[in-house]
N, C-alpha and C. Protein backbone atom coordinates (compact mmCIF):
# COMPACT_ATOMS: atom_id res chain seq x y z
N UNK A 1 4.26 -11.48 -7.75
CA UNK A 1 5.41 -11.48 -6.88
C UNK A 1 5.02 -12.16 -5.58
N UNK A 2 5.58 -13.52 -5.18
CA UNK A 2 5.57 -13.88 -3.89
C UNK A 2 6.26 -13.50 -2.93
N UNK A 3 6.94 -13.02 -3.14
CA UNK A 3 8.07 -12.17 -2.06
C UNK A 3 8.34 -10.87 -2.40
N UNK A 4 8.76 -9.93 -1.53
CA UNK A 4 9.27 -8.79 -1.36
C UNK A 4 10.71 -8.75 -1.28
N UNK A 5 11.37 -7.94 -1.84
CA UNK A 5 12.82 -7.77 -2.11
C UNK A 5 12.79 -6.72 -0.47
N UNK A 6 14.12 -6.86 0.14
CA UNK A 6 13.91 -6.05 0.67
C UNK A 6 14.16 -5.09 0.62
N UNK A 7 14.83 -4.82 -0.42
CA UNK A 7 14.60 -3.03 -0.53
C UNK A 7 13.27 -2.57 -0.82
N UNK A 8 12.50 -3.12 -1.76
CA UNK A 8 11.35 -2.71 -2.13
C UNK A 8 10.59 -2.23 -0.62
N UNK A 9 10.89 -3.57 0.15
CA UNK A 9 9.74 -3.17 1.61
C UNK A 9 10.60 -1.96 2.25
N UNK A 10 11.81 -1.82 2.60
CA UNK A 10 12.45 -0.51 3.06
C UNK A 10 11.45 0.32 2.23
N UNK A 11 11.90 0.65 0.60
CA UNK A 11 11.00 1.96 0.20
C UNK A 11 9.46 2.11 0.61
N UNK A 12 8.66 1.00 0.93
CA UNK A 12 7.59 1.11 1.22
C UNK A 12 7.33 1.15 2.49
N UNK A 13 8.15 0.95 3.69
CA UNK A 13 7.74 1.85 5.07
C UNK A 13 8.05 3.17 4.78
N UNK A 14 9.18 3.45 4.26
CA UNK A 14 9.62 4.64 4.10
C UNK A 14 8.55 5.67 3.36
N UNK A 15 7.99 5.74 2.72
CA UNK A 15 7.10 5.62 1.63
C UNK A 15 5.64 5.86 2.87
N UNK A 16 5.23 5.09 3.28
CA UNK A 16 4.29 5.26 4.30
C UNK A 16 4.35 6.26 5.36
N UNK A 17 5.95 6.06 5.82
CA UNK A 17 5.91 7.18 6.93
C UNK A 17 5.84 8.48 6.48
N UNK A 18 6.31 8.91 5.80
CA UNK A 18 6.14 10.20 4.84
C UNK A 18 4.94 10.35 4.47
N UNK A 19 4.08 9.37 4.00
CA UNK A 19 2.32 10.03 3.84
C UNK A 19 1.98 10.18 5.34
N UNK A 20 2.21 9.31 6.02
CA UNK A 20 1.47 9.98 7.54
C UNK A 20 2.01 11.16 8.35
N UNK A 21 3.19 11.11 7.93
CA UNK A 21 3.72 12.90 8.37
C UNK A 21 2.91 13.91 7.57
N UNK A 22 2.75 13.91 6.24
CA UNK A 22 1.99 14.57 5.34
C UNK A 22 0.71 14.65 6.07
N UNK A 23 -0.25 13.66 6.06
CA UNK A 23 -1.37 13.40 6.01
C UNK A 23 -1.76 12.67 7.64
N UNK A 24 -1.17 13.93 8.64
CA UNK A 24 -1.41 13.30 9.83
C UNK A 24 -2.42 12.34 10.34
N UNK A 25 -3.65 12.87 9.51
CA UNK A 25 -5.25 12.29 10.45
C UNK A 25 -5.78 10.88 9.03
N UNK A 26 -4.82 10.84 7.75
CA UNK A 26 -5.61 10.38 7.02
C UNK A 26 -5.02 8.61 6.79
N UNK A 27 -5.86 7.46 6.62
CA UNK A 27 -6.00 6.13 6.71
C UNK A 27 -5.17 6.15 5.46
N UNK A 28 -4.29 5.07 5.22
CA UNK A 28 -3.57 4.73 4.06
C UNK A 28 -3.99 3.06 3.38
N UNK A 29 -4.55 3.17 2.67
CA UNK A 29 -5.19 1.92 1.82
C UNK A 29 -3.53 1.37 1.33
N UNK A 30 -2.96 0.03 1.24
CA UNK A 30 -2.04 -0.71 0.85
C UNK A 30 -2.98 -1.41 -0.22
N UNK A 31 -2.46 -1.71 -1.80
CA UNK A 31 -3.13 -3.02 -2.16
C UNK A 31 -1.69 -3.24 -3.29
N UNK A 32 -1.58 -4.78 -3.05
CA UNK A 32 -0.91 -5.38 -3.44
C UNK A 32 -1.13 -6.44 -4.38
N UNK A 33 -0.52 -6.21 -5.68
CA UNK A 33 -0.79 -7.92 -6.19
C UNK A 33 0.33 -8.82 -5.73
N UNK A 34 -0.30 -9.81 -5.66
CA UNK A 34 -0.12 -11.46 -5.36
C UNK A 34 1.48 -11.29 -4.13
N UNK A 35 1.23 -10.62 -2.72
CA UNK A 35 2.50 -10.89 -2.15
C UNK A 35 1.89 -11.49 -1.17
N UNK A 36 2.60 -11.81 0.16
CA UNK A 36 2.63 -12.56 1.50
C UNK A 36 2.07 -11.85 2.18
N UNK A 37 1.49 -12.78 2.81
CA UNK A 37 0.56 -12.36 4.40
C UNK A 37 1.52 -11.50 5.22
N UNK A 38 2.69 -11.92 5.32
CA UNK A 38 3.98 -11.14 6.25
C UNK A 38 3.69 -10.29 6.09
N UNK A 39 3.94 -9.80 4.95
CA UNK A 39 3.80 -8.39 4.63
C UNK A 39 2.86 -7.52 5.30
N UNK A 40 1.62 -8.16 4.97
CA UNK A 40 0.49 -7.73 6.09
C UNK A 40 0.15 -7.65 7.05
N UNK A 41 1.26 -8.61 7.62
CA UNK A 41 1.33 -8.95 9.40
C UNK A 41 1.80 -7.58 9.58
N UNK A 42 2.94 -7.57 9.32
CA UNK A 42 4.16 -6.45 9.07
C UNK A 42 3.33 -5.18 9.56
N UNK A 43 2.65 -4.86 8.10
CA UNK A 43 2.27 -3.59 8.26
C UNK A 43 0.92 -3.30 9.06
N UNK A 44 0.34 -4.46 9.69
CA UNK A 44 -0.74 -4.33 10.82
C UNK A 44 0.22 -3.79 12.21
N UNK A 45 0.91 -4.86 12.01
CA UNK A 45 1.80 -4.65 13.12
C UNK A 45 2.83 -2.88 13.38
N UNK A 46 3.13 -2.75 12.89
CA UNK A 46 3.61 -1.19 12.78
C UNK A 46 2.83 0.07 12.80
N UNK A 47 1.79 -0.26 11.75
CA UNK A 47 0.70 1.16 12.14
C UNK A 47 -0.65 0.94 12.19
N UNK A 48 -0.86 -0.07 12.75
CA UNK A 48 -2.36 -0.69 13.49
C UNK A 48 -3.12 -0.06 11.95
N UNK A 49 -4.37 0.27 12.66
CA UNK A 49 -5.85 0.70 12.06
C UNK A 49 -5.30 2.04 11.08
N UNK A 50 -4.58 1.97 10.89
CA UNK A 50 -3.91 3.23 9.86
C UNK A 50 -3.65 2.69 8.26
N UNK A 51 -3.96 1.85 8.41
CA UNK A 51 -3.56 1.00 7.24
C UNK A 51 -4.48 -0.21 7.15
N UNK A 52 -5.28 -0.14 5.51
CA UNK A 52 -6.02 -1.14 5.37
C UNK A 52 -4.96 -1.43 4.08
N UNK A 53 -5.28 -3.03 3.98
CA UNK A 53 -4.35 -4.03 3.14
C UNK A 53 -5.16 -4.60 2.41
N UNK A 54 -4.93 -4.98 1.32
CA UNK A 54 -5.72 -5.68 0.38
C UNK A 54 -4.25 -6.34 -0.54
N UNK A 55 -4.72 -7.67 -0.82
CA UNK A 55 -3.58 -8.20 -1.72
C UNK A 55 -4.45 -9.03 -3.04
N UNK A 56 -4.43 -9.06 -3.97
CA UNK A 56 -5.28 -9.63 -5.34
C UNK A 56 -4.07 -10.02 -6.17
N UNK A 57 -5.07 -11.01 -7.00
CA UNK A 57 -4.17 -12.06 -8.15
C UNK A 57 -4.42 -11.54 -9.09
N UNK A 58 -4.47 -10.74 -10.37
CA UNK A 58 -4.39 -10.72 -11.24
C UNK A 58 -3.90 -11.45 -12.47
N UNK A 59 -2.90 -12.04 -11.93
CA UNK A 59 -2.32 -13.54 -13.43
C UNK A 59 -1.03 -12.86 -13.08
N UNK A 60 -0.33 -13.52 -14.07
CA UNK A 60 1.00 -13.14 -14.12
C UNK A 60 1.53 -11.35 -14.59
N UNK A 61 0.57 -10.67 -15.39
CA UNK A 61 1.19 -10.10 -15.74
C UNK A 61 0.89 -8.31 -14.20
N UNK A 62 1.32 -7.81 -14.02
CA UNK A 62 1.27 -6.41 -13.29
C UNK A 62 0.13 -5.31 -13.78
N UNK A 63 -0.88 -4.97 -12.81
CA UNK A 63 -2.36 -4.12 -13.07
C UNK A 63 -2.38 -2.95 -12.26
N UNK A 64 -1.43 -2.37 -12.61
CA UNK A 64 -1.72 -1.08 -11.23
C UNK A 64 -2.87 -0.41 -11.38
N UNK A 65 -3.95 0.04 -12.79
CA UNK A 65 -4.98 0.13 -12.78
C UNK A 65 -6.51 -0.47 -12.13
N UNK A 66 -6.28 -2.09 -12.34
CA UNK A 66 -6.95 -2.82 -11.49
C UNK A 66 -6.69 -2.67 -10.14
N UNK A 67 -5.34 -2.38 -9.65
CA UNK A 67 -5.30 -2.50 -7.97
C UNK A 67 -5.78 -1.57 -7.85
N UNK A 68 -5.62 -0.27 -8.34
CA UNK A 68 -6.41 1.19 -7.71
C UNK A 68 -7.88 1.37 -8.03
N UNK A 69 -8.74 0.31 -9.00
CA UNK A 69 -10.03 0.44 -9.07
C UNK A 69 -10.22 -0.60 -7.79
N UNK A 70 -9.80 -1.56 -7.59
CA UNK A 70 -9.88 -2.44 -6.45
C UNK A 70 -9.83 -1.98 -5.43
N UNK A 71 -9.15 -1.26 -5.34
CA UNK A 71 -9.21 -0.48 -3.96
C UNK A 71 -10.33 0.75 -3.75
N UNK A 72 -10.46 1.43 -4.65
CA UNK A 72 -11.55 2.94 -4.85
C UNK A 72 -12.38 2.00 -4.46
N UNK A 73 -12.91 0.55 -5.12
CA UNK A 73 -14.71 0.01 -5.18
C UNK A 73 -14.40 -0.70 -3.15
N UNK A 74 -13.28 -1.02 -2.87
CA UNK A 74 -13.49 -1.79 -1.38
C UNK A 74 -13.77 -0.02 0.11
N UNK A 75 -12.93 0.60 -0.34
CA UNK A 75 -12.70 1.84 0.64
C UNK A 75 -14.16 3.01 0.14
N UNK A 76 -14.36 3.85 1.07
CA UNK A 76 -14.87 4.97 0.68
C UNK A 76 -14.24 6.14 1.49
N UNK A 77 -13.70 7.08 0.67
CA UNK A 77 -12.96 8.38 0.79
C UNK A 77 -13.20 9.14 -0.28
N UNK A 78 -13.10 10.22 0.70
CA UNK A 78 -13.42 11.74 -0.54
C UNK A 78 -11.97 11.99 -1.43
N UNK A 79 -11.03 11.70 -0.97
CA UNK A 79 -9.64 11.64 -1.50
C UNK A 79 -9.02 10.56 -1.74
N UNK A 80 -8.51 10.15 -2.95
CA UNK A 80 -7.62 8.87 -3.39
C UNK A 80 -6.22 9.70 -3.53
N UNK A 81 -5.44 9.19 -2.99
CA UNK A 81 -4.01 9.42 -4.23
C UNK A 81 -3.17 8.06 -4.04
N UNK A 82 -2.82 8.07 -5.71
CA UNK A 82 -1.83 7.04 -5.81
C UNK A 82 -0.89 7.05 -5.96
N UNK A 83 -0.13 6.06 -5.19
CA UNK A 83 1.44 6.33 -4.28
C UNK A 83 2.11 5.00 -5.19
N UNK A 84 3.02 4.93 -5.15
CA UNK A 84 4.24 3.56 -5.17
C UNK A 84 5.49 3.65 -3.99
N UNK A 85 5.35 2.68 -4.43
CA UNK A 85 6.84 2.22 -2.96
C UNK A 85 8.13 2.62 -3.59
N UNK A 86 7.88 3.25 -4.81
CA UNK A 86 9.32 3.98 -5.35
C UNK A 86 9.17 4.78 -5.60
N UNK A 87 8.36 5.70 -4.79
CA UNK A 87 7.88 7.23 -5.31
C UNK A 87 7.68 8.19 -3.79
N UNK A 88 8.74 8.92 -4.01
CA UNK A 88 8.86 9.39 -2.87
C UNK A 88 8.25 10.89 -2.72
N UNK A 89 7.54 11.16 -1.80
CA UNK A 89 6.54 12.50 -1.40
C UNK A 89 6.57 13.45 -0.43
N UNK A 90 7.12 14.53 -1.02
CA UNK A 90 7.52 15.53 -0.30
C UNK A 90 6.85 16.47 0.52
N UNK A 91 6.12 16.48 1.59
CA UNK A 91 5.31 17.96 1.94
C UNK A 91 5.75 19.58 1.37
């Protein structure tokens, strides 16, 4: 995906702000296959050092397995959880 729909990016601030209400003190890893730097501007820009970004190519087809080993081997945390931008999380 070279672009973001924008609903997709609505659900995914939305989506973010709700883990950091949850998870007041804790860093939120983003990884994305194949989208725009914007995106990353974006979300530097909104919640600074709260958010590390990673974006990877995989080919055409969609790896949400690969993005979340991609991400576990770049970050180190005692806690992973995996989120989507269409999955909404309730305290």
């Amino acid at each position: 995906m070279n672009s973001m729909s924008n609903f997709r990016k609505r659900n995914l601030f939305y989506v973010i702000e709700n883990y950091i209400k949850i998870f007041t003190d804790a860093n939120i890893c983003i990884v994305e296959q194949t989208t725009t730097e914007l995106l990353q501007t974006e979300l530097l820009n909104k919640y600074g050092n709260r958010i590390t970004y990673f974006s990877c190519d995989f080919g055409e087809k969609f790896h949400k397995t690969k993005l979340l080993n991609y991400a576990i081997n770049k970050i180190d945390s005692d806690v992973y959880i995996m989120g989507d931008a269409d999955a909404y999380v309730d305290s």
